[in-house]
C-alpha atoms as a PDB file:
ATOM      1  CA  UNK A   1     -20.479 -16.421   7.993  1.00  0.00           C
ATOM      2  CA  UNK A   2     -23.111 -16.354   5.566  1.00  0.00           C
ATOM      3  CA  UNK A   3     -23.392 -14.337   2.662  1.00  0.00           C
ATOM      4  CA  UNK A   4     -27.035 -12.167   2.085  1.00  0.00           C
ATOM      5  CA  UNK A   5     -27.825 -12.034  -1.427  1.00  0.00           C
ATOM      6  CA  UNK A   6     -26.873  -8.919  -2.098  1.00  0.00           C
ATOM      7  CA  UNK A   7     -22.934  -9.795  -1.262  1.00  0.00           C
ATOM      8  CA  UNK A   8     -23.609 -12.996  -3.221  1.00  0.00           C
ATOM      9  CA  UNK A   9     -24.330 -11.175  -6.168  1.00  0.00           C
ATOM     10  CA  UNK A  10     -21.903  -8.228  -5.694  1.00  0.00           C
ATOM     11  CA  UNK A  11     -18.811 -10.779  -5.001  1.00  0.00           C
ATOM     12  CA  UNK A  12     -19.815 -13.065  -7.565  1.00  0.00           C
ATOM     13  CA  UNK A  13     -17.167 -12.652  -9.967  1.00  0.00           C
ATOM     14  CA  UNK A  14     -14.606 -13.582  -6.927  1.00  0.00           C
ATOM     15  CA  UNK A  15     -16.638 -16.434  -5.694  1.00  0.00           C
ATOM     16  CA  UNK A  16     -16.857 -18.388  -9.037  1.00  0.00           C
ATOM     17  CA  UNK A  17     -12.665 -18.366  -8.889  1.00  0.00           C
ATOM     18  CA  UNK A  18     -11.492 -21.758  -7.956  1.00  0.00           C
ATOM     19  CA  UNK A  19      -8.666 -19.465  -6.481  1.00  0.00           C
ATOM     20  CA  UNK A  20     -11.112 -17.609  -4.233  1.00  0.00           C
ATOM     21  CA  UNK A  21     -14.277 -19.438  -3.884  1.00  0.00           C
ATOM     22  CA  UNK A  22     -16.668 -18.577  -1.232  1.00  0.00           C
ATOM     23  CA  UNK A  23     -14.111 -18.905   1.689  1.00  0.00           C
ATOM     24  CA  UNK A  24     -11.561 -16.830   0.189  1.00  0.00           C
ATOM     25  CA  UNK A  25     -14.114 -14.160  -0.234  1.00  0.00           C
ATOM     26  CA  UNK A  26     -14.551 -14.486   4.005  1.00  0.00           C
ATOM     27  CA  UNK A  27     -11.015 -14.177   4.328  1.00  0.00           C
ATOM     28  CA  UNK A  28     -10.740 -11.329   2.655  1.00  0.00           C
ATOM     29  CA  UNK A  29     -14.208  -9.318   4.679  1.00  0.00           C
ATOM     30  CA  UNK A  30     -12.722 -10.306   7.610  1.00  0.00           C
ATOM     31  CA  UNK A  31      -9.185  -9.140   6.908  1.00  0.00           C
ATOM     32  CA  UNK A  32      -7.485  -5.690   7.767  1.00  0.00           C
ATOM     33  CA  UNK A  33      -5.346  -3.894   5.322  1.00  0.00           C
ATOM     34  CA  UNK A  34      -4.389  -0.319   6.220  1.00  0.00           C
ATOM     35  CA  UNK A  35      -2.795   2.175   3.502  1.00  0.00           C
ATOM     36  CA  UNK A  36      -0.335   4.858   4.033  1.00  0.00           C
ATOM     37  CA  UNK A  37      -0.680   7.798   2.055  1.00  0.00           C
ATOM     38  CA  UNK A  38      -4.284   9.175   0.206  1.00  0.00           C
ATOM     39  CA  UNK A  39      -2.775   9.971  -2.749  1.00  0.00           C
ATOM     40  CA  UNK A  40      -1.538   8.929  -6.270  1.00  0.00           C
ATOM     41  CA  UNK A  41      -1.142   5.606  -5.184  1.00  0.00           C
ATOM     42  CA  UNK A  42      -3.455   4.910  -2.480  1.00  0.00           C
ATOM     43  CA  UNK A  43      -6.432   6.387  -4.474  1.00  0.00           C
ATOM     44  CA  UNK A  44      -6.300   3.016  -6.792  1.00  0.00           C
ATOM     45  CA  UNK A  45      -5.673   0.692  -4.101  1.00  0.00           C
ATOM     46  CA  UNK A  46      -7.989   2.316  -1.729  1.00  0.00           C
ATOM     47  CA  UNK A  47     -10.785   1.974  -4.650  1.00  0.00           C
ATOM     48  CA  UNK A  48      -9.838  -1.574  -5.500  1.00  0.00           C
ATOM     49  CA  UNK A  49      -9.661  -2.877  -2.196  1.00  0.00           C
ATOM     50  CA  UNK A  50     -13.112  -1.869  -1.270  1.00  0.00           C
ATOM     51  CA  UNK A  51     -14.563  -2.965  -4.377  1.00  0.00           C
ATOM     52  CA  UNK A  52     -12.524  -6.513  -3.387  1.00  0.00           C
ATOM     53  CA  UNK A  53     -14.651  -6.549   0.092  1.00  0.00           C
ATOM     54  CA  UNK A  54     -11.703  -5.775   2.474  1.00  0.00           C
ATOM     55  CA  UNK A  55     -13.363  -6.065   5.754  1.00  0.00           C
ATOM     56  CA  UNK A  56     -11.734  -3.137   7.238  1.00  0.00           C
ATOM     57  CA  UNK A  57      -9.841  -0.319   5.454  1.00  0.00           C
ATOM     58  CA  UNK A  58      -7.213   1.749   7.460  1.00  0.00           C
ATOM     59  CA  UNK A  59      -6.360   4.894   5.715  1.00  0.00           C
ATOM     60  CA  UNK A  60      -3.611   7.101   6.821  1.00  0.00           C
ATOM     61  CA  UNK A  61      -2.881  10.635   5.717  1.00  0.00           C
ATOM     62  CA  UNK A  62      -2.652  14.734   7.485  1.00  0.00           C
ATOM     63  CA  UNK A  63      -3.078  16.737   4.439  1.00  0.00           C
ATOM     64  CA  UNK A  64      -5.992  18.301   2.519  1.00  0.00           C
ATOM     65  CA  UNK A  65      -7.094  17.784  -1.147  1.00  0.00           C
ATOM     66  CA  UNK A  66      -5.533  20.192  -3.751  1.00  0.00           C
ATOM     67  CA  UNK A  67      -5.750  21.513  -6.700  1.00  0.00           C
ATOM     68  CA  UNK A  68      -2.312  20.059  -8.125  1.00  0.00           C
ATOM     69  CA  UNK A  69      -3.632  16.751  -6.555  1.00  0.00           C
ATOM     70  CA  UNK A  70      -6.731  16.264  -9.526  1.00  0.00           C
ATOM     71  CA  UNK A  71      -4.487  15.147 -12.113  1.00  0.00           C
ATOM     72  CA  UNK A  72      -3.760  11.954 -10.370  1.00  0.00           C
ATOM     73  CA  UNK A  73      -5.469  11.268  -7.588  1.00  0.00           C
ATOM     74  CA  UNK A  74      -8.563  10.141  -8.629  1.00  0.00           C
ATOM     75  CA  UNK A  75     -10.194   9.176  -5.136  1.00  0.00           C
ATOM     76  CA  UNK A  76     -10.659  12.721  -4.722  1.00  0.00           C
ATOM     77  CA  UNK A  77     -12.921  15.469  -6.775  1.00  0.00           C
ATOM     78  CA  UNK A  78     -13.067  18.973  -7.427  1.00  0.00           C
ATOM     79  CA  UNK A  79     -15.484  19.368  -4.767  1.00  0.00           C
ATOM     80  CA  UNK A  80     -13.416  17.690  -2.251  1.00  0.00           C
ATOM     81  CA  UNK A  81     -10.810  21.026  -2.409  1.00  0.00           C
ATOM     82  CA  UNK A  82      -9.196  21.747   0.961  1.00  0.00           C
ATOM     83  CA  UNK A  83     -10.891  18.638   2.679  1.00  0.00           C
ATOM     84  CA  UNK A  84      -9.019  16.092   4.502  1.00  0.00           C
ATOM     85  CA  UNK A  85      -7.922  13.793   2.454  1.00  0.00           C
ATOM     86  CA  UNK A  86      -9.074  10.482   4.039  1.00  0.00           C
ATOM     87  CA  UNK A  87     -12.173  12.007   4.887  1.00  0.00           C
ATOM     88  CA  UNK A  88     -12.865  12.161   1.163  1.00  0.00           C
ATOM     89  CA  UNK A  89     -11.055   8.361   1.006  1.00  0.00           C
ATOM     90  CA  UNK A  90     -13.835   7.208   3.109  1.00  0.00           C
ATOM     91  CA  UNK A  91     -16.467   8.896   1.591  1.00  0.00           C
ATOM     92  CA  UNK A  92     -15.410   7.271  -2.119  1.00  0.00           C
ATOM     93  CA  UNK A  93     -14.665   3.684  -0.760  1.00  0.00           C
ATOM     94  CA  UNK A  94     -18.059   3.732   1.458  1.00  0.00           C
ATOM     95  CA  UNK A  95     -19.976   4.548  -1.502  1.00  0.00           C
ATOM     96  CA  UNK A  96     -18.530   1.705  -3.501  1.00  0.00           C
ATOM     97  CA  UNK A  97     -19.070  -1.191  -0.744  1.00  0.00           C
ATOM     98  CA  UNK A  98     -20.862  -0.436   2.365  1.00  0.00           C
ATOM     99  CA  UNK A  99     -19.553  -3.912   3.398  1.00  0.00           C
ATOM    100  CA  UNK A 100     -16.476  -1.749   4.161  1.00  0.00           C
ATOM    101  CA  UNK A 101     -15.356  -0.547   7.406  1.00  0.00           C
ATOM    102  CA  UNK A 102     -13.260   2.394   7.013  1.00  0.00           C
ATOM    103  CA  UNK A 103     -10.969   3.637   9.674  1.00  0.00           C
ATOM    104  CA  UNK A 104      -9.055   7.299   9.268  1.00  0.00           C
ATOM    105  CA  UNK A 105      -6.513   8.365  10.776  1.00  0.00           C
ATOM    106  CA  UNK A 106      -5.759  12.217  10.068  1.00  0.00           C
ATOM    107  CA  UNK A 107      -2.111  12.100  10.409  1.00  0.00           C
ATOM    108  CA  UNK A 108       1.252  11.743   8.644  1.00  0.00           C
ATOM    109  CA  UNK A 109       3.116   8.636   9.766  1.00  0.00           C
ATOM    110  CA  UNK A 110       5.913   9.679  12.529  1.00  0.00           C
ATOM    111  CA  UNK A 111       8.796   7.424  14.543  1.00  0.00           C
ATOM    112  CA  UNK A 112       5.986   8.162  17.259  1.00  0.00           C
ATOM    113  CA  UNK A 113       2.878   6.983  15.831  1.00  0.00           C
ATOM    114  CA  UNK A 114       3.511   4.259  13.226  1.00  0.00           C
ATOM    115  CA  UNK A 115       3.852   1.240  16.116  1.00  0.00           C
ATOM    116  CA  UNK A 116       0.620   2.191  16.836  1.00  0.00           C
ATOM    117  CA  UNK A 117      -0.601   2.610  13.466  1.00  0.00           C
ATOM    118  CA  UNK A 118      -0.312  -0.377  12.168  1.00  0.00           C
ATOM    119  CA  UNK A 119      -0.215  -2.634  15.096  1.00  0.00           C
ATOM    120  CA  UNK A 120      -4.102  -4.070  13.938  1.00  0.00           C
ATOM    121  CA  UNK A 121      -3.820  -4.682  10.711  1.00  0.00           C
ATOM    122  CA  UNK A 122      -2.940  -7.657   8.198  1.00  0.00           C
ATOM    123  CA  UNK A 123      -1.272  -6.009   5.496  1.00  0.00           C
ATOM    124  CA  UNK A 124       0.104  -2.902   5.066  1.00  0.00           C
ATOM    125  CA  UNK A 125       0.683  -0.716   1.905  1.00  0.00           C
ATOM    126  CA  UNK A 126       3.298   1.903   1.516  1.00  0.00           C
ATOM    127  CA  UNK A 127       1.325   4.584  -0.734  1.00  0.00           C
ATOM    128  CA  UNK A 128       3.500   7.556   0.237  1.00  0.00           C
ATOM    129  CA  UNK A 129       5.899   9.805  -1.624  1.00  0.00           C
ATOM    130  CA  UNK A 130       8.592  10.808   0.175  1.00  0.00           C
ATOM    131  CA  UNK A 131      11.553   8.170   1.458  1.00  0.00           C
ATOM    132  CA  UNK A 132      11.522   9.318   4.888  1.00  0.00           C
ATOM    133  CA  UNK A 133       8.150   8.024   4.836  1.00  0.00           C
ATOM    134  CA  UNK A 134       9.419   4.670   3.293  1.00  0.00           C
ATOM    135  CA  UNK A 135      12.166   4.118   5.430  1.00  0.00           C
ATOM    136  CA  UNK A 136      10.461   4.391   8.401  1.00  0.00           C
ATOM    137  CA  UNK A 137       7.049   2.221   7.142  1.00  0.00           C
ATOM    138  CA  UNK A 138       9.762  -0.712   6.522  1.00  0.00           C
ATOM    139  CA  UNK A 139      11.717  -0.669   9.498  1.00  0.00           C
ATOM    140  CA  UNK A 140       8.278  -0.557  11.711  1.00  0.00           C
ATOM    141  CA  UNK A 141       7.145  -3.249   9.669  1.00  0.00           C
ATOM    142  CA  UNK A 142      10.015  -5.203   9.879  1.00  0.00           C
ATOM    143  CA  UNK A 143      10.147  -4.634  13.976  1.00  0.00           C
ATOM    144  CA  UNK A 144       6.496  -5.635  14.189  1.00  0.00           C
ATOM    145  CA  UNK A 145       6.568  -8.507  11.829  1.00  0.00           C
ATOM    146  CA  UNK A 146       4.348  -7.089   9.217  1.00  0.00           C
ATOM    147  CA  UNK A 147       3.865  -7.604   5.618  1.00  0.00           C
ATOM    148  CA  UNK A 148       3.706  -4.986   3.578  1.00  0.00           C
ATOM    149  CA  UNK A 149       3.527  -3.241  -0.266  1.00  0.00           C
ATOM    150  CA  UNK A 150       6.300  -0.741  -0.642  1.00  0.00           C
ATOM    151  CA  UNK A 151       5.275   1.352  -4.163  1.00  0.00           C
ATOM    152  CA  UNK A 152       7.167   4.415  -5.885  1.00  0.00           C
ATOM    153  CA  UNK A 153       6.805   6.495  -8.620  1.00  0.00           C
ATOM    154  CA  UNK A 154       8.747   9.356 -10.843  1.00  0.00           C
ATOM    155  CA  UNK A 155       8.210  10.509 -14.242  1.00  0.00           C
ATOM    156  CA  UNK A 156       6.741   7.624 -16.392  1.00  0.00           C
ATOM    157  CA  UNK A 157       8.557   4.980 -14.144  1.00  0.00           C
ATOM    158  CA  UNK A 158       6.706   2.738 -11.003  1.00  0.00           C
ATOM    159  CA  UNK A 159       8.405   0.155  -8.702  1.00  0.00           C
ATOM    160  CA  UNK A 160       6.952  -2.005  -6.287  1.00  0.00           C
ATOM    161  CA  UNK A 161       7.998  -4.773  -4.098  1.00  0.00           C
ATOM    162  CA  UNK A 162       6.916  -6.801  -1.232  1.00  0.00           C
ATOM    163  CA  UNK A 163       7.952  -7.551   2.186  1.00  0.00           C
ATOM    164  CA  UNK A 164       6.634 -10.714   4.106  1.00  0.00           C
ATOM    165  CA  UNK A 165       8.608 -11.291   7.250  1.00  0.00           C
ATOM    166  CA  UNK A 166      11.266 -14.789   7.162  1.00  0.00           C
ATOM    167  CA  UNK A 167      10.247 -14.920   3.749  1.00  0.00           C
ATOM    168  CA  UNK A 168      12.523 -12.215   1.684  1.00  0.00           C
ATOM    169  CA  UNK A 169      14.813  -8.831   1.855  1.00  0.00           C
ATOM    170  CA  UNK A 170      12.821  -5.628   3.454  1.00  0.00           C
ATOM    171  CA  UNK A 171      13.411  -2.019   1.794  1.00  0.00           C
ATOM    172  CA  UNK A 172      16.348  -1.229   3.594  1.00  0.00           C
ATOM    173  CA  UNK A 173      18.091  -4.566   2.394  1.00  0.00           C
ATOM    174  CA  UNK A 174      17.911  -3.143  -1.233  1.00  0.00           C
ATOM    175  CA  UNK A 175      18.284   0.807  -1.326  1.00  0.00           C
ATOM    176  CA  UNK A 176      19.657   0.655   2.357  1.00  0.00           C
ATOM    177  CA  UNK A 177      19.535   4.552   3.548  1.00  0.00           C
ATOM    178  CA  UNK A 178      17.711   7.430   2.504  1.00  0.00           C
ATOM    179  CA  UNK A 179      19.122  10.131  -0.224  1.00  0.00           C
ATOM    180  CA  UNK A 180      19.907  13.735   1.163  1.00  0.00           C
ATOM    181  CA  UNK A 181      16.657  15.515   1.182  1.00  0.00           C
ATOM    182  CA  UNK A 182      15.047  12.273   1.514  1.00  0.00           C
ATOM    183  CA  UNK A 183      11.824  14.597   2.602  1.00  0.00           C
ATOM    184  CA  UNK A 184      11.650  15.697  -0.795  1.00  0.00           C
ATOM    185  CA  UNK A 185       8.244  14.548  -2.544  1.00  0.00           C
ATOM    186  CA  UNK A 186       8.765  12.282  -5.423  1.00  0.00           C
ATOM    187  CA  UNK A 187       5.786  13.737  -7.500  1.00  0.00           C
ATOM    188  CA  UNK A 188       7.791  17.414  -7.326  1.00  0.00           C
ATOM    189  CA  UNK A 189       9.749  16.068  -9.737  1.00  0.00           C
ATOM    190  CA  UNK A 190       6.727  15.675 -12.016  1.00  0.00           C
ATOM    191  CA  UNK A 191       4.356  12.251 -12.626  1.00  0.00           C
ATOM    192  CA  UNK A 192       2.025  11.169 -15.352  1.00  0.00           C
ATOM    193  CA  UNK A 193      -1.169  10.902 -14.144  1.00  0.00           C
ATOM    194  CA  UNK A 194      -2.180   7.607 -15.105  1.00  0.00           C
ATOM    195  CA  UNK A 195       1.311   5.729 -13.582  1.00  0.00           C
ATOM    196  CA  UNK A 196      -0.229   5.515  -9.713  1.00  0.00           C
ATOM    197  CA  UNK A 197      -3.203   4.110 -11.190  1.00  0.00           C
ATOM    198  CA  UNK A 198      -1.000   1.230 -12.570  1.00  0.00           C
ATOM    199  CA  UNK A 199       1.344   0.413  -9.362  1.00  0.00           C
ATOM    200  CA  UNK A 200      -1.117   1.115  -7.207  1.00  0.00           C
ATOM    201  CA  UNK A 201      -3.728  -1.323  -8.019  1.00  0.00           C
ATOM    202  CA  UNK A 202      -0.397  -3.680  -8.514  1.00  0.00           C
ATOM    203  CA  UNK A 203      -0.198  -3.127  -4.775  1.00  0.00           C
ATOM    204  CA  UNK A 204      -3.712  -3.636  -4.200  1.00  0.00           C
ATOM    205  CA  UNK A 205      -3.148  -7.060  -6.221  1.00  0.00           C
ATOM    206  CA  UNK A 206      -0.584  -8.215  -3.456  1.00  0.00           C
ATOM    207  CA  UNK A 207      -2.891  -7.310  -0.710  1.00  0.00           C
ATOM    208  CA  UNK A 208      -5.773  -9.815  -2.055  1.00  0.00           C
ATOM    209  CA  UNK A 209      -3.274 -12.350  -3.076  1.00  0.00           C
ATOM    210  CA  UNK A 210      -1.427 -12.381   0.423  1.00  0.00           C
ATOM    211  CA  UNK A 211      -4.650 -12.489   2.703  1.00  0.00           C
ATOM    212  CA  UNK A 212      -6.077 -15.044   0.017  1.00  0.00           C
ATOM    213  CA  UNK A 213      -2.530 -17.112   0.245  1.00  0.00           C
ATOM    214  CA  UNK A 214      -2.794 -17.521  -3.525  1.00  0.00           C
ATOM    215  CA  UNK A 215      -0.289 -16.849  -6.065  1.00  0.00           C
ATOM    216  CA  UNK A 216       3.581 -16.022  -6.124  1.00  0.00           C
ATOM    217  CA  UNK A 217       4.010 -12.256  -4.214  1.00  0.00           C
ATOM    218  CA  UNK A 218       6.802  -9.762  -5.261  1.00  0.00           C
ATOM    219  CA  UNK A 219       9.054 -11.478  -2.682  1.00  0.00           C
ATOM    220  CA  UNK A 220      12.838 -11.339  -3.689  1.00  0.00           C
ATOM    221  CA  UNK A 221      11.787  -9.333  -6.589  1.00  0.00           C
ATOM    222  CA  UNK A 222      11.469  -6.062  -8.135  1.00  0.00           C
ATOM    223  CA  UNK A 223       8.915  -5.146 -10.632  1.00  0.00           C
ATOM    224  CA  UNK A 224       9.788  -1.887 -12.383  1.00  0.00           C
ATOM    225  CA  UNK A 225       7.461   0.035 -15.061  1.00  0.00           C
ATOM    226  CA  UNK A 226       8.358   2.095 -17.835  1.00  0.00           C
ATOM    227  CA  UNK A 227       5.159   3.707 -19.009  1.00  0.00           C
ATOM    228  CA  UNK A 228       7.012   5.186 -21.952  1.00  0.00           C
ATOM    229  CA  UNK A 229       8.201   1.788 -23.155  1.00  0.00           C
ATOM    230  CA  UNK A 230       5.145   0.088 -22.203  1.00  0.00           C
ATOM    231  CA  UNK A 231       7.454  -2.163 -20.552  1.00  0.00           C
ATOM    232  CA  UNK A 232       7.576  -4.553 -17.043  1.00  0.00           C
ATOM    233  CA  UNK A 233      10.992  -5.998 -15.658  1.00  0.00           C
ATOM    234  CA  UNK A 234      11.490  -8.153 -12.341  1.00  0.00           C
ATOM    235  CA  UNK A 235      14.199  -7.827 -10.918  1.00  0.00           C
ATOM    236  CA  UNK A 236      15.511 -10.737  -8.609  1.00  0.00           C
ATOM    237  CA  UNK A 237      17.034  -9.729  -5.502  1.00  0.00           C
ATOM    238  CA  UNK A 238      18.950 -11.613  -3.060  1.00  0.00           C
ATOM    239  CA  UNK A 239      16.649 -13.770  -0.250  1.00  0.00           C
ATOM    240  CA  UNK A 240      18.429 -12.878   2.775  1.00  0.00           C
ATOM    241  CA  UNK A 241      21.091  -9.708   3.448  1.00  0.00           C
ATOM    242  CA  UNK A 242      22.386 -10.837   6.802  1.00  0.00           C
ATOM    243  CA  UNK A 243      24.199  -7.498   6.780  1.00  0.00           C
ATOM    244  CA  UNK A 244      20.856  -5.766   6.792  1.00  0.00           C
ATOM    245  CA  UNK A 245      21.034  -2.992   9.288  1.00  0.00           C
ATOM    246  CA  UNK A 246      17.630  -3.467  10.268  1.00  0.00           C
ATOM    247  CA  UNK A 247      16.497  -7.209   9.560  1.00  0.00           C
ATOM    248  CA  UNK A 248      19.986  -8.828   9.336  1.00  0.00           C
ATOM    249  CA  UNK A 249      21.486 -11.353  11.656  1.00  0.00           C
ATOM    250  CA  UNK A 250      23.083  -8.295  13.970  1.00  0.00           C
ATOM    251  CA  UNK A 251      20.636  -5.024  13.471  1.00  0.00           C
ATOM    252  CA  UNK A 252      21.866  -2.214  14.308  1.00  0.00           C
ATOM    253  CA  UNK A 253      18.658  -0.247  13.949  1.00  0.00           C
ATOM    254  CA  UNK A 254      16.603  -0.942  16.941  1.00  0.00           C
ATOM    255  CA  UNK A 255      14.975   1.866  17.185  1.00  0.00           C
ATOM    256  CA  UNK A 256      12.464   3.900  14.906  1.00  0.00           C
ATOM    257  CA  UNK A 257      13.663   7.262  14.078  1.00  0.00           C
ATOM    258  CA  UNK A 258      12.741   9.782  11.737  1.00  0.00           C
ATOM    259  CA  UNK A 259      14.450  11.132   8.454  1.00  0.00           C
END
């Protein structure tokens, strides 16, 4: 592959990384990173990963741009009202890099549809708010052997952590089932609007690092934000649950199901 000189110019601040280079900058146009959700948290990573060059972008999401949505998620516009929300995605992340192939997919994930979803891609990012949603993105990506970004947000506080299979626990190894109501939205609880922007390029930041094979990834660890304390913490967590229901050494989930 050989760059034109526009994409030598526009990736130039990657290519002059001894991390990155010209080569890493091929790995990541001809990578695949779909995200799940087109909101708070996917706006930022959505954004970020197109600007990166992400070859293709898979975006994932069945409902329409509100009014309640503005304060946060900035991928979308006051123009965009009632919309599809990753047809607005794509609009945003086309206009920053048309080096960008971007891929919707007008639905909510479901025990039905998610093998399917994310069966072609390299890297997946949890960008949803509700832990059904969450549960299910990490036992499908366990089952298919996929790494992925799991990301969530209340309040002023963010979490994120990453799952790359053989090399660390999943989601289910660390919070293990879902609350009652686990439907429940997290942002109903109320979110400052600048907090997705944070942990969702964070997840963005994994993406580029995994497909890049640079860097140490949020493996084993939990990074937690306080946006009122201005504060990061990692949290270590344990390498290997072998009681894990889904990715232990018997699993008892074998199945996808829904919340």
């Amino acid at each position: 592959m050989t760059f034109t000189d526009e994409q030598s110019e526009r990736y130039l601040r990657h290519i002059i990384l001894k991390e990155v280079g010209a080569e890493g900058q091929k790995k990541l146009l001809n990578s695949k990173v779909l995200i799940i959700g087109a909101g708070g948290l996917g706006s930022s990573a959505a954004l970020y990963l197109a600007a990166a060059g992400i070859g293709t972008l898979g975006i994932a999401d069945g409902d329409e741009v509100d009014l309640s949505n503005l304060q946060r998620q900035i991928i979308h516009t006051t123009a965009d009202l009632g919309r599809a929300k990753v047809l607005s995605a794509k609009e945003k992340t086309e206009a920053i890099n048309p080096d960008v192939r971007v891929i919707t997919h007008k639905t909510f994930v479901t025990a039905e549809n998610i093998a399917d979803l994310i069966k072609d891609y390299d890297f997946i990012i949890d960008a949803t708010d509700n832990f059904s949603s969450k549960f299910l993105i990490n036992d499908a990506c366990v089952m298919g052997k996929k790494p992925f970004s799991h990301a969530g947000i209340m309040k002023f506080q963010g979490q994120l952590m990453t799952y790359v299979p053989g090399q660390g626990p999943c989601y289910r190894c660390v919070f293990r089932n879902p609350p009652p109501k686990c439907t429940m939205q997290t942002c109903q609880m109320g979110v400052i609007g600048a907090l997705p922007g944070v942990i969702g390029s964070l997840q963005a930041m994994e993406a580029v690092k995994y497909i890049l094979g640079i860097g140490e990834l949020l493996t084993s660890r939990l990074l937690t934000y306080d946006a009122l304390k201005a504060e990061f913490r990692t949290v270590k967590l344990p390498k290997r649950v072998k009681d894990c229901p889904v990715c232990g050494e018997n699993p008892t989930i074998t199945t996808l199901t829904d919340c």
